[in-house]
N, C-alpha and C. Protein backbone atom coordinates (compact mmCIF):
# COMPACT_ATOMS: atom_id res chain seq x y z
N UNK A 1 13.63 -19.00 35.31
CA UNK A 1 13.17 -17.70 35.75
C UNK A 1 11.67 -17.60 35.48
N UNK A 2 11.03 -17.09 36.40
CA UNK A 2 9.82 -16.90 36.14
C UNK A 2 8.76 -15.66 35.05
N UNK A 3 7.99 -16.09 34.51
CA UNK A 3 7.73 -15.02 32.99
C UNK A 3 7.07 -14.08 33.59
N UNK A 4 7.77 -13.36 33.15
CA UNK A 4 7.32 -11.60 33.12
C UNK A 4 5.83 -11.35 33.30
N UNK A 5 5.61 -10.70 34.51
CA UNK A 5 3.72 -10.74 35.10
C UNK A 5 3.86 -8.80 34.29
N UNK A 6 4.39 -8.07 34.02
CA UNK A 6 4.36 -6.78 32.97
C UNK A 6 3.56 -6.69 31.77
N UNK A 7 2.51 -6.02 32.14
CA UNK A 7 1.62 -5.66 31.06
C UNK A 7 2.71 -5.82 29.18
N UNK A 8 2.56 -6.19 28.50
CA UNK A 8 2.82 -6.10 27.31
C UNK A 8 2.08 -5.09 26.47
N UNK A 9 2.39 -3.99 25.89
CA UNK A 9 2.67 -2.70 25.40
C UNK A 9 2.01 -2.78 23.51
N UNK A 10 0.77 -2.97 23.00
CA UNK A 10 0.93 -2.92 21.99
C UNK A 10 0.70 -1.33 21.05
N UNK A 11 1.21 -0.51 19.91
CA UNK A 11 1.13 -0.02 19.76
C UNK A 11 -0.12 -0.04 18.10
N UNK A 12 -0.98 0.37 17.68
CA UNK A 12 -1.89 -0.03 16.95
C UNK A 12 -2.20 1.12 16.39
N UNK A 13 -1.81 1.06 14.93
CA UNK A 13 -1.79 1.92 13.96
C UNK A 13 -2.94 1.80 13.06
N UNK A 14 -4.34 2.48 12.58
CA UNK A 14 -5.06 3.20 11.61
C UNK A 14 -5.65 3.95 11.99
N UNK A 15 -5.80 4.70 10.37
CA UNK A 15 -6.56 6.19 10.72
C UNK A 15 -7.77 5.32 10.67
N UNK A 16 -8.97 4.11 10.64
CA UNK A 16 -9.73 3.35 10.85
C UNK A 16 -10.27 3.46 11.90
N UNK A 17 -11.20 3.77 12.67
CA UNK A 17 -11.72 3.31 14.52
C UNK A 17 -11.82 1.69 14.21
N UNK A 18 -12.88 1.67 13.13
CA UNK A 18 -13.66 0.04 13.18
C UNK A 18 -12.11 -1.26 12.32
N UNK A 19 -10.94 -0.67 12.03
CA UNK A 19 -10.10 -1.64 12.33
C UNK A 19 -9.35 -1.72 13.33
N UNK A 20 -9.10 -0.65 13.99
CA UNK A 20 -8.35 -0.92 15.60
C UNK A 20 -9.63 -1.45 16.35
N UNK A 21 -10.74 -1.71 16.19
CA UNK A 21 -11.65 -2.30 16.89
C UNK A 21 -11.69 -3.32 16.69
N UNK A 22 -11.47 -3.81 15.41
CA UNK A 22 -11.43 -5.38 14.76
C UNK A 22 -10.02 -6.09 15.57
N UNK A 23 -9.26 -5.70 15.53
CA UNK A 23 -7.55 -5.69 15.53
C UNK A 23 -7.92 -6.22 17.07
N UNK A 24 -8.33 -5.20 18.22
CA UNK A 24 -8.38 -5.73 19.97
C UNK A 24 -9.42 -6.46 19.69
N UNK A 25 -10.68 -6.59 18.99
CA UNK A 25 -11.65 -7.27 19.49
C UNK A 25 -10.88 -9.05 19.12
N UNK A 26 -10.19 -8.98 18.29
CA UNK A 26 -9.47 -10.36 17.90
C UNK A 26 -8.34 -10.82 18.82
N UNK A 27 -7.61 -9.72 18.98
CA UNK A 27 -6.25 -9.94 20.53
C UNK A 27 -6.78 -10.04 21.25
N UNK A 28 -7.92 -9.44 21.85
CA UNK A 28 -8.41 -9.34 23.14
C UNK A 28 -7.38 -8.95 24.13
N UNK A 29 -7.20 -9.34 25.65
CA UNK A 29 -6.28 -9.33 26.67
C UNK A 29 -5.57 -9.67 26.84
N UNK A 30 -5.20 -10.92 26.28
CA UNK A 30 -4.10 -11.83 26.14
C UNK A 30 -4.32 -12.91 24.94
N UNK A 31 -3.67 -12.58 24.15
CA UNK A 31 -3.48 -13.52 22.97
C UNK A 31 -2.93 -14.56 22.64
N UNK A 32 -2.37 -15.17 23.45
CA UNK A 32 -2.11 -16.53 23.98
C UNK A 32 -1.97 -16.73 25.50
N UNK A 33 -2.29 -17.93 25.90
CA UNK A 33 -2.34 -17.79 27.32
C UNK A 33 -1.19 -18.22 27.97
N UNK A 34 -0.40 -18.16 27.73
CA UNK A 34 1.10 -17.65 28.15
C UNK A 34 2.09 -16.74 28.54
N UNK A 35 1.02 -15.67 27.58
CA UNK A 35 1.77 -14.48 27.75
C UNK A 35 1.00 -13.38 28.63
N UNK A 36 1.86 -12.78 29.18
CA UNK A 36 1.10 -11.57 29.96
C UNK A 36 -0.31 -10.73 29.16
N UNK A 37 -0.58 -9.89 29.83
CA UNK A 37 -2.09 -9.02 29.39
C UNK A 37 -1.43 -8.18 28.92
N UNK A 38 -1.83 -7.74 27.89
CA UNK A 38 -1.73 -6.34 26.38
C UNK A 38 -2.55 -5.05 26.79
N UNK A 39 -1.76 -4.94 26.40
CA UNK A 39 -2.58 -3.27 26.71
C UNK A 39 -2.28 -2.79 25.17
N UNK A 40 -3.29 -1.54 24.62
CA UNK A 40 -2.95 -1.13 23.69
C UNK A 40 -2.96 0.34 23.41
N UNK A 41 -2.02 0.63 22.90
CA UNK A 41 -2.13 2.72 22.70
C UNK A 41 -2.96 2.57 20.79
N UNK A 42 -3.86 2.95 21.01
CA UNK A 42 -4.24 3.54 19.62
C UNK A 42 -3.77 4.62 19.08
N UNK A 43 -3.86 4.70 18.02
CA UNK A 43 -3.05 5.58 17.05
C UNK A 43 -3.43 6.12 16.01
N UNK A 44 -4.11 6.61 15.48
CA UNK A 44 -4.81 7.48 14.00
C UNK A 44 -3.65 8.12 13.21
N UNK A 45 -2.65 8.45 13.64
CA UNK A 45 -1.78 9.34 12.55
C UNK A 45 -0.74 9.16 12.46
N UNK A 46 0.26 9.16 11.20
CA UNK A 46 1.55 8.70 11.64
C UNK A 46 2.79 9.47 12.13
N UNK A 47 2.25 11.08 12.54
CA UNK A 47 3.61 12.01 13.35
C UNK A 47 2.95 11.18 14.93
N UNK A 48 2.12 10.56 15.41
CA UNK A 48 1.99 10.37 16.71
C UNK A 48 2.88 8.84 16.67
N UNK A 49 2.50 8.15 15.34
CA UNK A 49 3.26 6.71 15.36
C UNK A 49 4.71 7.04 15.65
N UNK A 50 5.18 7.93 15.25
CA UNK A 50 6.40 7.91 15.19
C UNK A 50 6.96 8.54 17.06
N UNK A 51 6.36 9.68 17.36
CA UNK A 51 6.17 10.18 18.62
C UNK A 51 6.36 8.59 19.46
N UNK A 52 5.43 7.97 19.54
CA UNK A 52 5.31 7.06 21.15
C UNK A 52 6.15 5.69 20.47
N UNK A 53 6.94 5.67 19.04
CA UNK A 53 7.98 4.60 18.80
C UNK A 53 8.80 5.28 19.53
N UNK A 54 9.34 6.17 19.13
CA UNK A 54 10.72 7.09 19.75
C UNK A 54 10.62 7.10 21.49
N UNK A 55 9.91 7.02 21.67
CA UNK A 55 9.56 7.45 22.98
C UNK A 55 9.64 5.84 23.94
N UNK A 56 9.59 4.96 23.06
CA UNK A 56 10.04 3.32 23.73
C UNK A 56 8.90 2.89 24.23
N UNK A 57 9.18 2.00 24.99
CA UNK A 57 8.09 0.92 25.87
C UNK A 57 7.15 0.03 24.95
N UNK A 58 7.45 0.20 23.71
CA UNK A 58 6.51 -0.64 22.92
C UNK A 58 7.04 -1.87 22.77
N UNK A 59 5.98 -2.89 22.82
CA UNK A 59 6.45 -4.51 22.40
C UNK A 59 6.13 -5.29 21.70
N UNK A 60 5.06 -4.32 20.64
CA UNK A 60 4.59 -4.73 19.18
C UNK A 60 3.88 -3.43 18.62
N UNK A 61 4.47 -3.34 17.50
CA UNK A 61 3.52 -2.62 16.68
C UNK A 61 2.71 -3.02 15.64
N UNK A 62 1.14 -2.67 15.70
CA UNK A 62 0.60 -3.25 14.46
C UNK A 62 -0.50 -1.85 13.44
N UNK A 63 0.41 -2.37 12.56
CA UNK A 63 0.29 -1.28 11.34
C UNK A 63 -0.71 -1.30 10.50
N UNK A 64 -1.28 -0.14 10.05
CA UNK A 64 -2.60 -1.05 8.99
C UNK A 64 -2.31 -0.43 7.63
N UNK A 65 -1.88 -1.21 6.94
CA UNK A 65 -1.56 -0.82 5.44
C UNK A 65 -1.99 -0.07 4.70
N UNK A 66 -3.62 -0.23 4.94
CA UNK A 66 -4.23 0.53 4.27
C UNK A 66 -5.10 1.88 4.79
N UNK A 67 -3.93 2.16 5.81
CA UNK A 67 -4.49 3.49 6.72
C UNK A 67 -3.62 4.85 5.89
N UNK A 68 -4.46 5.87 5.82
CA UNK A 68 -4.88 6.86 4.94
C UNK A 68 -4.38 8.51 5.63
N UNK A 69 -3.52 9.14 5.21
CA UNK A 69 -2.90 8.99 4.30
C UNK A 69 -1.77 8.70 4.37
N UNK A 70 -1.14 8.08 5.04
CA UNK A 70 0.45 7.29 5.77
C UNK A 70 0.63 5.53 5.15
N UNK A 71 0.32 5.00 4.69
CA UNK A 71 -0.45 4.20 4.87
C UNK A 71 0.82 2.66 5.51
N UNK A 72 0.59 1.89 5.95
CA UNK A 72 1.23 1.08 7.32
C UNK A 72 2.58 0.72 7.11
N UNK A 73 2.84 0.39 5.17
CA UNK A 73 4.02 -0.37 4.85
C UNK A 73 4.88 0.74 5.22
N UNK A 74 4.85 1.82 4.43
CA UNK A 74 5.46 3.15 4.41
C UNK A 74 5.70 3.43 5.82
N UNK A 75 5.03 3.26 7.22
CA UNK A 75 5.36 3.60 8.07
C UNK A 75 6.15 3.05 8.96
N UNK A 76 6.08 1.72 8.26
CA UNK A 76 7.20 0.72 8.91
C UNK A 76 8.32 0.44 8.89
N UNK A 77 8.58 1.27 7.21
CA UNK A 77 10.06 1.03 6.72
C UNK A 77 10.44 1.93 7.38
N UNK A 78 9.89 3.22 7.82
CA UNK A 78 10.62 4.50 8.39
C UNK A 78 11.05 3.81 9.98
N UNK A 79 10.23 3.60 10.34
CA UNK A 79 10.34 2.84 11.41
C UNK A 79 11.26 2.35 11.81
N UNK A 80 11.64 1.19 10.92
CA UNK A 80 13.13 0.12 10.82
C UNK A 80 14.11 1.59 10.61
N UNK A 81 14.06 1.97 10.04
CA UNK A 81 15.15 3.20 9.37
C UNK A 81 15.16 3.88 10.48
N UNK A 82 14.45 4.70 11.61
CA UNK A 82 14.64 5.53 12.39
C UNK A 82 14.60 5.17 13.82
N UNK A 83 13.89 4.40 14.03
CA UNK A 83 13.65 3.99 15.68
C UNK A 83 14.83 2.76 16.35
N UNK A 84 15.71 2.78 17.11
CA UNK A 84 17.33 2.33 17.56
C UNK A 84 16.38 0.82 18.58
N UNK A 85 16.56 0.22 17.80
CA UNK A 85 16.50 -1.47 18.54
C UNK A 85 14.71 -1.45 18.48
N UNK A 86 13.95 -1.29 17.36
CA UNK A 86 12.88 -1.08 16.99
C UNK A 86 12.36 -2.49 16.78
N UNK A 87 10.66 -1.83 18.12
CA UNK A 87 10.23 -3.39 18.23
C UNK A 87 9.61 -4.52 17.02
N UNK A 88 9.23 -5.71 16.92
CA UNK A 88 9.26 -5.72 16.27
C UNK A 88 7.50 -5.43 15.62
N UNK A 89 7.17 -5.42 14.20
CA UNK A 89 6.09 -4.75 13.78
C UNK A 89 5.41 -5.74 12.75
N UNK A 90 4.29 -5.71 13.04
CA UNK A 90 2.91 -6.57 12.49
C UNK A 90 2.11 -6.03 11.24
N UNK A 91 2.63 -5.92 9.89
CA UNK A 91 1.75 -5.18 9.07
C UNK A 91 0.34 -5.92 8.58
N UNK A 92 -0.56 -5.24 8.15
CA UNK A 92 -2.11 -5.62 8.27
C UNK A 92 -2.05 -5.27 6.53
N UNK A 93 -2.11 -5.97 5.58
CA UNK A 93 -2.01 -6.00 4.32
C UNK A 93 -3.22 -5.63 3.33
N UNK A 94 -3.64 -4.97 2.87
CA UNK A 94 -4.73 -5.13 2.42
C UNK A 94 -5.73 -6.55 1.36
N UNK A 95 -4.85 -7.17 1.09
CA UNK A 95 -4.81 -8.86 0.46
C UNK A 95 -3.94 -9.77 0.27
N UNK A 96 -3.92 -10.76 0.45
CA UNK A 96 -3.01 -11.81 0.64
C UNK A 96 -1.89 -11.16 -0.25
N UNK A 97 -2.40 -11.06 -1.35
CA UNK A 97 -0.96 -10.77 -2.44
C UNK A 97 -0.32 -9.85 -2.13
N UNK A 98 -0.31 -8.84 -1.20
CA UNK A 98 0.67 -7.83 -1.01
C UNK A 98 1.43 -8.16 -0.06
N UNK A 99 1.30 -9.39 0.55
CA UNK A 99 2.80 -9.90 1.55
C UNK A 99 3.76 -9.65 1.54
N UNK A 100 4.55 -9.33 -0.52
CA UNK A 100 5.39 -8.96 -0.98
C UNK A 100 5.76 -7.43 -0.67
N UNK A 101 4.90 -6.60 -0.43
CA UNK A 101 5.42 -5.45 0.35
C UNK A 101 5.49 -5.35 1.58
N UNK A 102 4.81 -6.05 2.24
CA UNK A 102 5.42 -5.81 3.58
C UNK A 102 6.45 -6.29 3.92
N UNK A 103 7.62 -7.28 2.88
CA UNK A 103 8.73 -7.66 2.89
C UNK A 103 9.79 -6.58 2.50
N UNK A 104 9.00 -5.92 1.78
CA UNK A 104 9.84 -4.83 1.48
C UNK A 104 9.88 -3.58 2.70
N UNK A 105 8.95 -3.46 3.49
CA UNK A 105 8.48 -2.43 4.51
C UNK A 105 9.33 -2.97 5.98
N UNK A 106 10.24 -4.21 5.32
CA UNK A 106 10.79 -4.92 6.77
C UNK A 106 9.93 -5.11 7.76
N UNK A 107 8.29 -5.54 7.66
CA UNK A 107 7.65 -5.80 8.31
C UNK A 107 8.32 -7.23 9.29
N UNK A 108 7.71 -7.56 10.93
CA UNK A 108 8.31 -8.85 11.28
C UNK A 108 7.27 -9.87 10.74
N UNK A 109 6.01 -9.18 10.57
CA UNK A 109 5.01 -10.43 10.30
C UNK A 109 3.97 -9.31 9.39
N UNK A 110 2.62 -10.62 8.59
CA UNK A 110 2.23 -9.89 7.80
C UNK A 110 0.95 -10.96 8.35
N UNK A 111 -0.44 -9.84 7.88
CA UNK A 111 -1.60 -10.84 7.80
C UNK A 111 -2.52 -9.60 7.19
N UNK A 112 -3.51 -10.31 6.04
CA UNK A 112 -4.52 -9.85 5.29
C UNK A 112 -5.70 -9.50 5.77
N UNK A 113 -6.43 -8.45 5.15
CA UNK A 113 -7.67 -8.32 5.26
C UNK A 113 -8.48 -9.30 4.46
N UNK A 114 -9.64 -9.76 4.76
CA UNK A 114 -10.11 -9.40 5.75
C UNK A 114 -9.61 -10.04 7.26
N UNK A 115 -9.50 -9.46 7.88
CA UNK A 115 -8.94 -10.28 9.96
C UNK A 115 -9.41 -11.53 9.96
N UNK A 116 -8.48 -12.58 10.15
CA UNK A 116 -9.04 -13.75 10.40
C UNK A 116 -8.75 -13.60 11.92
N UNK A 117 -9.49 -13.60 13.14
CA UNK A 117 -8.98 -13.51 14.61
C UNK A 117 -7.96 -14.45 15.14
N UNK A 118 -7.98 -15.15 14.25
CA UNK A 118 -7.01 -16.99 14.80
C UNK A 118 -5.55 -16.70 14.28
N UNK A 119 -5.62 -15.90 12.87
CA UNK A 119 -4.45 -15.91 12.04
C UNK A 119 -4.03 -14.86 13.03
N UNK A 120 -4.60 -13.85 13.35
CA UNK A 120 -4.10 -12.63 13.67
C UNK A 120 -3.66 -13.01 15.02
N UNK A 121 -4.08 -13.65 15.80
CA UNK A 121 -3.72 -13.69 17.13
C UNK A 121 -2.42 -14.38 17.52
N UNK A 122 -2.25 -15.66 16.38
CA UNK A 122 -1.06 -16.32 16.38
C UNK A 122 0.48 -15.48 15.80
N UNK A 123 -0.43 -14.67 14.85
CA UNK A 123 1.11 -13.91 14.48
C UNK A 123 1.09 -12.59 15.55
N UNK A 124 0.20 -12.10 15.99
CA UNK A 124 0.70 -11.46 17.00
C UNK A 124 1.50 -11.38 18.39
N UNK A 125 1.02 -12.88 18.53
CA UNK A 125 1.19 -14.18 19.87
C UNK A 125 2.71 -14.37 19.54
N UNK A 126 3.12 -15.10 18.64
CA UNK A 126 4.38 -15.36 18.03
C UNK A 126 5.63 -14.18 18.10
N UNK A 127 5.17 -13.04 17.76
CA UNK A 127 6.10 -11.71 17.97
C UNK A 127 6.32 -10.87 19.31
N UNK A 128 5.35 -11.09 20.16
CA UNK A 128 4.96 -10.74 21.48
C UNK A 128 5.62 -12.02 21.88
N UNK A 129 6.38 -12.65 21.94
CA UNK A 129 6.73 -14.12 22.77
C UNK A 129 8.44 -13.82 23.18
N UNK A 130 8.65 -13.10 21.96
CA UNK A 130 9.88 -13.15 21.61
C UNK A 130 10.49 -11.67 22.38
N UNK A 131 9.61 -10.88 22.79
CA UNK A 131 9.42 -10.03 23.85
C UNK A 131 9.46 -10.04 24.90
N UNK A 132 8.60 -11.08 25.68
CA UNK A 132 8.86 -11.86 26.72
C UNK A 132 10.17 -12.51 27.22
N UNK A 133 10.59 -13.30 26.25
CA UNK A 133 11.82 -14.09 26.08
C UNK A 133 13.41 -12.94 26.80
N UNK A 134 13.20 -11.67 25.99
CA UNK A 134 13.83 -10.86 25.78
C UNK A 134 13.97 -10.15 27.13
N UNK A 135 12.87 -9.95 27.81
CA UNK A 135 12.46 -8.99 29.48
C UNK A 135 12.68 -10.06 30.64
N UNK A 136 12.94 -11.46 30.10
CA UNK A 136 12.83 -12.41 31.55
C UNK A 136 14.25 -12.89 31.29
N UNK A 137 14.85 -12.83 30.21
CA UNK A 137 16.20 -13.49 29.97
C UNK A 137 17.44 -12.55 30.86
């Protein structure tokens, strides 16, 4: 079957401008070249995170841990807990060593500040694939 030509849906969580700027300027349009073009809904607060989860069409969410005053882990576990076949979600850690909570936040993937664009793109690439997989199957 042929792969899904459908924009891919990311949803991008901080109260930050200059890390949702960091976050697309590293995904860019397509984050691997396999997969369809991303589009992204920005997000500053977490009654709107929760608004456009509930509301569907998302095919990644990426969370920023250290977004204020919600902050990403916390919004993810609610997430898993409330949103019915909930996509899966990318937490943004504030240092390597807190990986350990975003295991706890049922994050699907985890990556540190500061953004490495390569790290970030592959674990974003990697969770967005499995999306694809999912819409063409």
């Amino acid at each position: 079957m042929a792969p899904s030509t459908r924009p891919l849906t990311v949803l991008l969580y901080s109260s930050d401008a200059n890390c949702r700027a960091q976050v697309i300027a590293a995904l860019g349009r397509r984050p691997a070249p396999e997969l369809p073009r991303v589009e992204y809904i920005e997000v500053a607060t977490e009654p709107v995170v929760a608004r456009r989860m509930a509301e569907g069409g998302i095919d990644l969410a990426i969370l920023d841990g250290e977004a204020t005053p919600a902050g990403g882990m916390g919004v993810c576990r609610a997430l898993k807990d409330e949103v019915f076949k909930c996509p899966p979600v990318l937490v943004l850690t504030g240092r390597p060593q807190d990986a350990w909570l975003a295991t706890w936040s049922r994050a699907d993937g985890v990556v540190p500040h500061p953004l490495d664009p390569a790290v970030l793109s592959e674990a974003a690439a990697s969770l967005l694939r499995s999306r694809v997989t999912v819409a063409t199957a």
